[in-house]
ModelCIF file with pLDDT and N, C-alpha, C, O atoms, coordinates in Angstrom:
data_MODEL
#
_entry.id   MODEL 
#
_entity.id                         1 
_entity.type                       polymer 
_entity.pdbx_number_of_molecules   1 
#
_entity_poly.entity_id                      1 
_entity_poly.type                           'polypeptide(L)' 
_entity_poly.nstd_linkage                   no 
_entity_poly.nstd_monomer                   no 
_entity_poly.pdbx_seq_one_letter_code       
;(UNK)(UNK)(UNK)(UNK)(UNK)(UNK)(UNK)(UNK)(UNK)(UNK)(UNK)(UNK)(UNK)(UNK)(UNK)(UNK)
(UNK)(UNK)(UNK)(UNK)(UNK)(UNK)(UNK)(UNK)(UNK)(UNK)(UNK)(UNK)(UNK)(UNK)(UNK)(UNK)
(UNK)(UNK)(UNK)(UNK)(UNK)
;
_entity_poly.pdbx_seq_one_letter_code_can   XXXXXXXXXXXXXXXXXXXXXXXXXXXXXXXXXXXXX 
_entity_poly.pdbx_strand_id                 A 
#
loop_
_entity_poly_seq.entity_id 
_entity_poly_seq.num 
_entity_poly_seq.mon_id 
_entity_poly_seq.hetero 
1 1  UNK n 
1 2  UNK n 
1 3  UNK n 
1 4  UNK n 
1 5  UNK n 
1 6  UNK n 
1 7  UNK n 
1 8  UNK n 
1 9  UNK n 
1 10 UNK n 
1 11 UNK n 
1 12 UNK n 
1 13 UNK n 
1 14 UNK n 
1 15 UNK n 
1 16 UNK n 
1 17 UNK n 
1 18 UNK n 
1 19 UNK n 
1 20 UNK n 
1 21 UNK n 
1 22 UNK n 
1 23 UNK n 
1 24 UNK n 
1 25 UNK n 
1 26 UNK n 
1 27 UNK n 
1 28 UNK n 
1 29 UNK n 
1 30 UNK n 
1 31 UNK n 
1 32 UNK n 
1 33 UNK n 
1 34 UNK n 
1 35 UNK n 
1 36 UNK n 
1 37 UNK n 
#
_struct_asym.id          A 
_struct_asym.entity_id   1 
#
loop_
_ma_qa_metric.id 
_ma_qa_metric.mode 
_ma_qa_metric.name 
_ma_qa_metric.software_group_id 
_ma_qa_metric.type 
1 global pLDDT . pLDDT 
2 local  pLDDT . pLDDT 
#
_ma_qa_metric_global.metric_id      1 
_ma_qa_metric_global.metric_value   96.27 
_ma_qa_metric_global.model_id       1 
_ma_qa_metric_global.ordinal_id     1 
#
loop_
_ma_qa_metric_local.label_asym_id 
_ma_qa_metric_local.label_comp_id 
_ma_qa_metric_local.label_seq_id 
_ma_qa_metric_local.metric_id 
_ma_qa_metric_local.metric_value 
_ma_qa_metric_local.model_id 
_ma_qa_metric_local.ordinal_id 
A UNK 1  2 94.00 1 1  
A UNK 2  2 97.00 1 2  
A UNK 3  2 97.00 1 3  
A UNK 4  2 98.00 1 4  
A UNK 5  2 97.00 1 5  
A UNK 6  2 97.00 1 6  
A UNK 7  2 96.00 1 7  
A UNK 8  2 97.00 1 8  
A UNK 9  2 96.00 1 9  
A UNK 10 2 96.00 1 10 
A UNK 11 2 97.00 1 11 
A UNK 12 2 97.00 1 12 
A UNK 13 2 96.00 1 13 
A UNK 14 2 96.00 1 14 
A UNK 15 2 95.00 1 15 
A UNK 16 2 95.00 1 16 
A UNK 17 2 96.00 1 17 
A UNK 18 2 95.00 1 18 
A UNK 19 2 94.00 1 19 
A UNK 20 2 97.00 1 20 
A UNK 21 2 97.00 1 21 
A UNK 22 2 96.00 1 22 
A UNK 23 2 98.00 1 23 
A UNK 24 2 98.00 1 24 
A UNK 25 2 98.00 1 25 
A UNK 26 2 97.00 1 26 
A UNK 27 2 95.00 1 27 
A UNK 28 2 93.00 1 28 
A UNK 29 2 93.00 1 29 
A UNK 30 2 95.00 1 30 
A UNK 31 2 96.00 1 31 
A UNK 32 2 97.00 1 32 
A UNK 33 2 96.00 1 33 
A UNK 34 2 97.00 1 34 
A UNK 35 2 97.00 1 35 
A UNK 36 2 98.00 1 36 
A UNK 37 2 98.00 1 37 
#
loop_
_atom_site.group_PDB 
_atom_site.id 
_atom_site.type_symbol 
_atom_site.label_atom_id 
_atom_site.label_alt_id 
_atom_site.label_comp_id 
_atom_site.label_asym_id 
_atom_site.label_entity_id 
_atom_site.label_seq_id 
_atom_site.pdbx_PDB_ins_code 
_atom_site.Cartn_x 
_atom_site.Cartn_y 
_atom_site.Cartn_z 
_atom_site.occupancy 
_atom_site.B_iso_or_equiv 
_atom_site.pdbx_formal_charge 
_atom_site.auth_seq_id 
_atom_site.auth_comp_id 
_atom_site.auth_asym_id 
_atom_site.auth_atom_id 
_atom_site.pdbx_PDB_model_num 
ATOM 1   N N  . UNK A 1 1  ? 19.734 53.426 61.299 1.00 94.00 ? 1  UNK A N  1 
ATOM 2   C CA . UNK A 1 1  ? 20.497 53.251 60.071 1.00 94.00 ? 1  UNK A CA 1 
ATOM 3   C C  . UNK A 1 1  ? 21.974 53.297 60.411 1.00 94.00 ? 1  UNK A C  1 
ATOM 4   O O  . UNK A 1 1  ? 22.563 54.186 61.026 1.00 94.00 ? 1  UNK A O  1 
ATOM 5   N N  . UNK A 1 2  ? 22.441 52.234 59.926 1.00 97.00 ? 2  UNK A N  1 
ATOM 6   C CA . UNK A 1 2  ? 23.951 52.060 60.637 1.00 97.00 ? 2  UNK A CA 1 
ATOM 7   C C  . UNK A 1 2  ? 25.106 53.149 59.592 1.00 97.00 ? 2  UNK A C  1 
ATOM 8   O O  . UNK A 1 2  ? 24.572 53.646 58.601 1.00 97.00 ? 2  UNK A O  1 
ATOM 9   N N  . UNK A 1 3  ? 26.569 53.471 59.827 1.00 97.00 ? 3  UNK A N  1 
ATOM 10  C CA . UNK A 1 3  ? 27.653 54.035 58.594 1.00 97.00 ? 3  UNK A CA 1 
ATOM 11  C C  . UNK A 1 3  ? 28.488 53.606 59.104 1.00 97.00 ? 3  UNK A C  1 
ATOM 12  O O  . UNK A 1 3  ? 28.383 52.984 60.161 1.00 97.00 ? 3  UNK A O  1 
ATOM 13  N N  . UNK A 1 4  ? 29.285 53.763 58.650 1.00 98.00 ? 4  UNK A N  1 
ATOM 14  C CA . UNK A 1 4  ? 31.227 52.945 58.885 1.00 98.00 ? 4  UNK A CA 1 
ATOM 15  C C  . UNK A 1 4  ? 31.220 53.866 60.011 1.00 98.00 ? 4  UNK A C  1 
ATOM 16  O O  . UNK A 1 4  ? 32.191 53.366 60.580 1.00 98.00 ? 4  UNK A O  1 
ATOM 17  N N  . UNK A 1 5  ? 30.928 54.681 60.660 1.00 97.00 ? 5  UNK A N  1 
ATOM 18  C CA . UNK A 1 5  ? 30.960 55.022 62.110 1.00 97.00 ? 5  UNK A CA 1 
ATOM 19  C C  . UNK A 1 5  ? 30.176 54.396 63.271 1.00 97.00 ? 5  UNK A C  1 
ATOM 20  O O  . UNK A 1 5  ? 30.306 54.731 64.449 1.00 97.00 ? 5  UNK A O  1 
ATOM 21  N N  . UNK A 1 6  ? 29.440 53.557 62.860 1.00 97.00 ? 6  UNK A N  1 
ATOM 22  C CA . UNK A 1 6  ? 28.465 53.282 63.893 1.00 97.00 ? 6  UNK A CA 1 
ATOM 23  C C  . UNK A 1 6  ? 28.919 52.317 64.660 1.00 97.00 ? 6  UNK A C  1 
ATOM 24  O O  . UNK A 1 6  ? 29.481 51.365 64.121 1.00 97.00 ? 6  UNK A O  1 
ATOM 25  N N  . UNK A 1 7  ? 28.784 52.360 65.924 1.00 96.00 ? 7  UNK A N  1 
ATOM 26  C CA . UNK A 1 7  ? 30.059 51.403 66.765 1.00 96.00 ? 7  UNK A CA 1 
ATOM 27  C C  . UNK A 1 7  ? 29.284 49.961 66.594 1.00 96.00 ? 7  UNK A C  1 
ATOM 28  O O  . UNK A 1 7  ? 28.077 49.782 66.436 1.00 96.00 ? 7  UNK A O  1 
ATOM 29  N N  . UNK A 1 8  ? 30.528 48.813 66.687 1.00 97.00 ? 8  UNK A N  1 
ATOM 30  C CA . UNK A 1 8  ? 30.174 47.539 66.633 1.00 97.00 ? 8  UNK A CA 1 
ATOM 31  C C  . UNK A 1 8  ? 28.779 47.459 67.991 1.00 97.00 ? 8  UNK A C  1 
ATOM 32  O O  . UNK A 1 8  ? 27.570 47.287 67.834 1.00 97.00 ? 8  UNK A O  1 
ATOM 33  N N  . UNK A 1 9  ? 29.514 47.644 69.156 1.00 96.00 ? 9  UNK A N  1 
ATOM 34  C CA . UNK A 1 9  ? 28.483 47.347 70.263 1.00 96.00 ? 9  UNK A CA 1 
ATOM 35  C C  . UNK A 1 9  ? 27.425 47.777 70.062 1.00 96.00 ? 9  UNK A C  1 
ATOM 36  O O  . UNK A 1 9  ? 26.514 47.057 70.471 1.00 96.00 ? 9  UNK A O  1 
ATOM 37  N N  . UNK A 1 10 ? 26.951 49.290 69.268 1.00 96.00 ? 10 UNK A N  1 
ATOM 38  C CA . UNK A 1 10 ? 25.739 49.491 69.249 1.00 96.00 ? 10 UNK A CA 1 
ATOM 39  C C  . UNK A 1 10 ? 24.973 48.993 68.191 1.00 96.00 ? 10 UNK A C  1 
ATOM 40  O O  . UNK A 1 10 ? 23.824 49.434 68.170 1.00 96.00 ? 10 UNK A O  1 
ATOM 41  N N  . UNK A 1 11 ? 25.260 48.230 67.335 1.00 97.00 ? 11 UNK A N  1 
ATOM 42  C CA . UNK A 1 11 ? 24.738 46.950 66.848 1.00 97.00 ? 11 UNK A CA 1 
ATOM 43  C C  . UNK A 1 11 ? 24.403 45.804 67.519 1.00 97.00 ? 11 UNK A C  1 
ATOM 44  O O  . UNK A 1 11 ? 23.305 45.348 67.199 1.00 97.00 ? 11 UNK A O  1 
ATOM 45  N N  . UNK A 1 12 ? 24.970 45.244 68.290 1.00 97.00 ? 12 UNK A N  1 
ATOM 46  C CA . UNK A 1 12 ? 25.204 44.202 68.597 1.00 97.00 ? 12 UNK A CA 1 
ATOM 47  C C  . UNK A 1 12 ? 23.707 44.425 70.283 1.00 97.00 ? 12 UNK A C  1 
ATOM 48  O O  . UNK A 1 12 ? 22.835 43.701 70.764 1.00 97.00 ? 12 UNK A O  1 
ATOM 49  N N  . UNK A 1 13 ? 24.080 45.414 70.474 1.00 96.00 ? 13 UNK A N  1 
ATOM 50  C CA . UNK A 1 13 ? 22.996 45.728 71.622 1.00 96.00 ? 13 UNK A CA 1 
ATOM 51  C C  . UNK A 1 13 ? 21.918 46.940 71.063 1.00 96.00 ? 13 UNK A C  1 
ATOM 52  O O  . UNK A 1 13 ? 21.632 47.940 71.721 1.00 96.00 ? 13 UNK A O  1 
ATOM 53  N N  . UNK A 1 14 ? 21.462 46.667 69.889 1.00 96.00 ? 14 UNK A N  1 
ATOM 54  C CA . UNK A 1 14 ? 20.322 47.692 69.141 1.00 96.00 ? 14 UNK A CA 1 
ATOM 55  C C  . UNK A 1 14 ? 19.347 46.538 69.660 1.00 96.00 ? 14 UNK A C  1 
ATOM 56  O O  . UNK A 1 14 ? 19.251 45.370 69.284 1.00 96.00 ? 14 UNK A O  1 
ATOM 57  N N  . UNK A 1 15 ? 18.616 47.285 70.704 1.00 95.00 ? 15 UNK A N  1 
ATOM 58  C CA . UNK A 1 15 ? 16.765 46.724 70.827 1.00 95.00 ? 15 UNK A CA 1 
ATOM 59  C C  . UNK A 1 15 ? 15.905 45.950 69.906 1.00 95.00 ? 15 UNK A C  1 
ATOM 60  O O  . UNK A 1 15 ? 15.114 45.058 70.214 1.00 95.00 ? 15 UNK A O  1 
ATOM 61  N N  . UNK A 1 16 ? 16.258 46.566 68.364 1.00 95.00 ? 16 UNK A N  1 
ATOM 62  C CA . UNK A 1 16 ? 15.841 45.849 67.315 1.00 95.00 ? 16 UNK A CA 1 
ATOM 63  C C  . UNK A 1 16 ? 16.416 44.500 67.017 1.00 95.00 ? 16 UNK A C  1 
ATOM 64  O O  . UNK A 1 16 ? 15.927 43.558 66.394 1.00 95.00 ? 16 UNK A O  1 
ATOM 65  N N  . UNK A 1 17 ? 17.382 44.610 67.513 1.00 96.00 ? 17 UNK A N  1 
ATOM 66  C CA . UNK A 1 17 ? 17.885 42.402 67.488 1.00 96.00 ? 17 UNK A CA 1 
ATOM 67  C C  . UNK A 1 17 ? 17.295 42.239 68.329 1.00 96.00 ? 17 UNK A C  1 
ATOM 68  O O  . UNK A 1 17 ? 17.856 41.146 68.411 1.00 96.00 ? 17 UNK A O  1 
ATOM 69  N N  . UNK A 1 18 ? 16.337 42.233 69.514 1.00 95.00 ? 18 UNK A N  1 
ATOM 70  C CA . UNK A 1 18 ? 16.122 41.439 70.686 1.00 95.00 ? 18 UNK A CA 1 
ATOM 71  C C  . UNK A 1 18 ? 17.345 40.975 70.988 1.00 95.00 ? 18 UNK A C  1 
ATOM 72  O O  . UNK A 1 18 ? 18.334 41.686 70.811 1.00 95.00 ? 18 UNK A O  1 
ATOM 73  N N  . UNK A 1 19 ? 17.469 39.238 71.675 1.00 94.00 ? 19 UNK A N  1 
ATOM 74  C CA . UNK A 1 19 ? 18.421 38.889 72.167 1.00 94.00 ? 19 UNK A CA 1 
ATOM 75  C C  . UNK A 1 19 ? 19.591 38.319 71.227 1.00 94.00 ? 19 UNK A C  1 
ATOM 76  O O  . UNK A 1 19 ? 20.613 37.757 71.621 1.00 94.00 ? 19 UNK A O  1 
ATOM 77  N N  . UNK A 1 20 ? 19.121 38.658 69.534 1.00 97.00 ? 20 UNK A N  1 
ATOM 78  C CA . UNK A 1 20 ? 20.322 37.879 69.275 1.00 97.00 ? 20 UNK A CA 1 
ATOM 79  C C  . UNK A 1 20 ? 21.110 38.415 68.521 1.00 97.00 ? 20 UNK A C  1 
ATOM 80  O O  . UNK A 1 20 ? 21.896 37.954 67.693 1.00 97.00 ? 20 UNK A O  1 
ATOM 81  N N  . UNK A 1 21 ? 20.788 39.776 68.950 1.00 97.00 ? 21 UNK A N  1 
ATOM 82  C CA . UNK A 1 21 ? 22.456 40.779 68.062 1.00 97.00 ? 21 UNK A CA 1 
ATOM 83  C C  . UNK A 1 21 ? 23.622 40.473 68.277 1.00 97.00 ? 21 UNK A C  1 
ATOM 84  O O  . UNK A 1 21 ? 24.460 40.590 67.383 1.00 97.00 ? 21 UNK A O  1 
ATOM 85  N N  . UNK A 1 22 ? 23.947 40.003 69.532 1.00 96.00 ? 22 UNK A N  1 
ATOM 86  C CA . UNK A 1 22 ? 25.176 39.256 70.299 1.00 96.00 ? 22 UNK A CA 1 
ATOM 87  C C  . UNK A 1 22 ? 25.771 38.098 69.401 1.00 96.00 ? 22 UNK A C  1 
ATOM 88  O O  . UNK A 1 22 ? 26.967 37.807 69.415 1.00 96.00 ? 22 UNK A O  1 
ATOM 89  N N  . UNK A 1 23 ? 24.989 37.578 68.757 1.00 98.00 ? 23 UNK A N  1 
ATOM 90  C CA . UNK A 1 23 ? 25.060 36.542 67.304 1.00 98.00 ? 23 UNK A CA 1 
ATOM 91  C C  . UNK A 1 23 ? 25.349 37.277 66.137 1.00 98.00 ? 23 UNK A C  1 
ATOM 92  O O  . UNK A 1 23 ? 25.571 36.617 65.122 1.00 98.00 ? 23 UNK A O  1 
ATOM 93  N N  . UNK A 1 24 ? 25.380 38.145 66.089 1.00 98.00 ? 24 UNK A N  1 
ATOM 94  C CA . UNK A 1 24 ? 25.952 38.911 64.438 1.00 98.00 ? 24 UNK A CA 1 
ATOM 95  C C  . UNK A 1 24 ? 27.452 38.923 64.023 1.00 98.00 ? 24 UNK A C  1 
ATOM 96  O O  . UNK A 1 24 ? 28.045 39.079 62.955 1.00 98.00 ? 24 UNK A O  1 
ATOM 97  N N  . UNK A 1 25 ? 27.895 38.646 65.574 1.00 98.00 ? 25 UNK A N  1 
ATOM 98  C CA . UNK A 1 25 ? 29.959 39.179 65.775 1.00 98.00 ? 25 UNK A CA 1 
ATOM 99  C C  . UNK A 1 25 ? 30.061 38.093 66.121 1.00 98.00 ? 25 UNK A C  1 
ATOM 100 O O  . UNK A 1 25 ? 28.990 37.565 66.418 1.00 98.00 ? 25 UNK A O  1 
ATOM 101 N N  . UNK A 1 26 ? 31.298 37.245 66.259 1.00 97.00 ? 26 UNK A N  1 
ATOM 102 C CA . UNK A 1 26 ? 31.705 36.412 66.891 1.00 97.00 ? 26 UNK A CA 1 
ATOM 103 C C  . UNK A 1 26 ? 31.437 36.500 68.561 1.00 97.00 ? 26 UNK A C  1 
ATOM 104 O O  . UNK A 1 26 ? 31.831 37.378 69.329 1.00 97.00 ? 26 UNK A O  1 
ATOM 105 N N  . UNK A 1 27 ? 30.833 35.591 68.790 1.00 95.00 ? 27 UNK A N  1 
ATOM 106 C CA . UNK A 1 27 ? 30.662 35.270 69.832 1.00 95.00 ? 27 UNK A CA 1 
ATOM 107 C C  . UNK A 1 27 ? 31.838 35.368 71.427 1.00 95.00 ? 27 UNK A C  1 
ATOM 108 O O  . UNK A 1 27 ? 31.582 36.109 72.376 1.00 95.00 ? 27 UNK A O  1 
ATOM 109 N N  . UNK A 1 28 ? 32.662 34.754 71.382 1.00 93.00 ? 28 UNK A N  1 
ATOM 110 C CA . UNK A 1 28 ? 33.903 35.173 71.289 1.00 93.00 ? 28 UNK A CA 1 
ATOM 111 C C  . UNK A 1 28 ? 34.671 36.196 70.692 1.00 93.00 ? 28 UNK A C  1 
ATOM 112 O O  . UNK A 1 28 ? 35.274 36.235 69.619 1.00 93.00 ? 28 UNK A O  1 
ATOM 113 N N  . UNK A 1 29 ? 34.503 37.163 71.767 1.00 93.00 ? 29 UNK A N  1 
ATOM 114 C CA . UNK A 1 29 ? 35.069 38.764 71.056 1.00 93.00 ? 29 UNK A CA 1 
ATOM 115 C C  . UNK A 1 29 ? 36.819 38.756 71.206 1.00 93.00 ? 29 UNK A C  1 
ATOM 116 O O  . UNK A 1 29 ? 37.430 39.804 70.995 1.00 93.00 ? 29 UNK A O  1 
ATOM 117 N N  . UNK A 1 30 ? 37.463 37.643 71.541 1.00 95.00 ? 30 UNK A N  1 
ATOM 118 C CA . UNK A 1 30 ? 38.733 37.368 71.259 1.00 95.00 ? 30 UNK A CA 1 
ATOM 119 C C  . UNK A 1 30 ? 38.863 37.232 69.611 1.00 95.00 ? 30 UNK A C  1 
ATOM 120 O O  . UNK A 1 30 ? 39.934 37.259 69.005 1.00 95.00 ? 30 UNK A O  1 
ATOM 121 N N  . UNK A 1 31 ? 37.982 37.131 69.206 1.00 96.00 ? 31 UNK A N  1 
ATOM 122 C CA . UNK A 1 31 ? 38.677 36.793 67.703 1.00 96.00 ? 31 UNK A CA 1 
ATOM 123 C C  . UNK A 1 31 ? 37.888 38.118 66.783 1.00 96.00 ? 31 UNK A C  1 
ATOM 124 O O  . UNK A 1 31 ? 37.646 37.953 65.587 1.00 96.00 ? 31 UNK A O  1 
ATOM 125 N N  . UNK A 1 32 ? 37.597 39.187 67.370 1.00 97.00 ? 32 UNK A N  1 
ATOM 126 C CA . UNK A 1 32 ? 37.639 40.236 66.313 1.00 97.00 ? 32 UNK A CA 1 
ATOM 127 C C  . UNK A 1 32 ? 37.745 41.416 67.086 1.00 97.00 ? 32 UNK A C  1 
ATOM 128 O O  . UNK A 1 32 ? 37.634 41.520 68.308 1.00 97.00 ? 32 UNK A O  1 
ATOM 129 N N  . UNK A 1 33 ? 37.945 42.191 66.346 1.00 96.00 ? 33 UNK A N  1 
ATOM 130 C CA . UNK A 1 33 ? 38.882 43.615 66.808 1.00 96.00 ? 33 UNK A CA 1 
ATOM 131 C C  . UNK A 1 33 ? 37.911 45.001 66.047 1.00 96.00 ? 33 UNK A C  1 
ATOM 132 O O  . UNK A 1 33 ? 37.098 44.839 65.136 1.00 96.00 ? 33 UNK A O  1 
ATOM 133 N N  . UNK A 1 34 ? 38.277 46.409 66.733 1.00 97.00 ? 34 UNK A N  1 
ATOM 134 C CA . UNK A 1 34 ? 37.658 47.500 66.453 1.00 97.00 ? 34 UNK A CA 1 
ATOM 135 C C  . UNK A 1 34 ? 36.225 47.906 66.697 1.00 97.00 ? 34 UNK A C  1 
ATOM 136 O O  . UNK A 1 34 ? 35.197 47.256 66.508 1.00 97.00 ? 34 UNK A O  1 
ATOM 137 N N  . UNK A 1 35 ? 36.409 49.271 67.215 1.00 97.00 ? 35 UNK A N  1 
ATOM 138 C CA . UNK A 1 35 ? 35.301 50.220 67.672 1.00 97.00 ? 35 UNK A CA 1 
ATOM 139 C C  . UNK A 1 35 ? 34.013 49.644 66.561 1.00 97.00 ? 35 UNK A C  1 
ATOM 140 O O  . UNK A 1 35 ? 33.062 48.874 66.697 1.00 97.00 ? 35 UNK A O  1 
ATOM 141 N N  . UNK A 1 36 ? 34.519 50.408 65.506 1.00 98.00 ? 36 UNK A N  1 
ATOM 142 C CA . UNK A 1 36 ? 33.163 50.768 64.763 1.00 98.00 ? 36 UNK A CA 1 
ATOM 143 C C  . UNK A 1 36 ? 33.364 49.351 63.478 1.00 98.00 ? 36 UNK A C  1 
ATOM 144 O O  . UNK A 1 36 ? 34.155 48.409 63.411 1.00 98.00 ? 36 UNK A O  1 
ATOM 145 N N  . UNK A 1 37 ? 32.314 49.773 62.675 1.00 98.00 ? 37 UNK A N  1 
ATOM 146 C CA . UNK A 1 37 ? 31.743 48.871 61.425 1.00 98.00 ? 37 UNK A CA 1 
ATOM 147 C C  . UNK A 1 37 ? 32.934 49.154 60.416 1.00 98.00 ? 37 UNK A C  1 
ATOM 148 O O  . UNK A 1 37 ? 32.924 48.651 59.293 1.00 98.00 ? 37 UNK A O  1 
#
């Protein structure tokens, strides 16, 4: 269960996306900014 603390990366690499949590953020992590949610 995610909160405005829960860091972007550990979304993005939660087991529960398989391979395509990496697809939730811009792909290109030049165009967004900050730790958490």
């Amino acid at each position: 269960e995610a909160t405005e603390d829960t860091k972007i990366s550990d979304v993005i690499n939660n087991p529960a996306f398989e391979d395509y949590g990496r697809l939730i953020f811009p792909v290109n992590d030049s165009y967004y900014s900050g730790e958490t949610l």
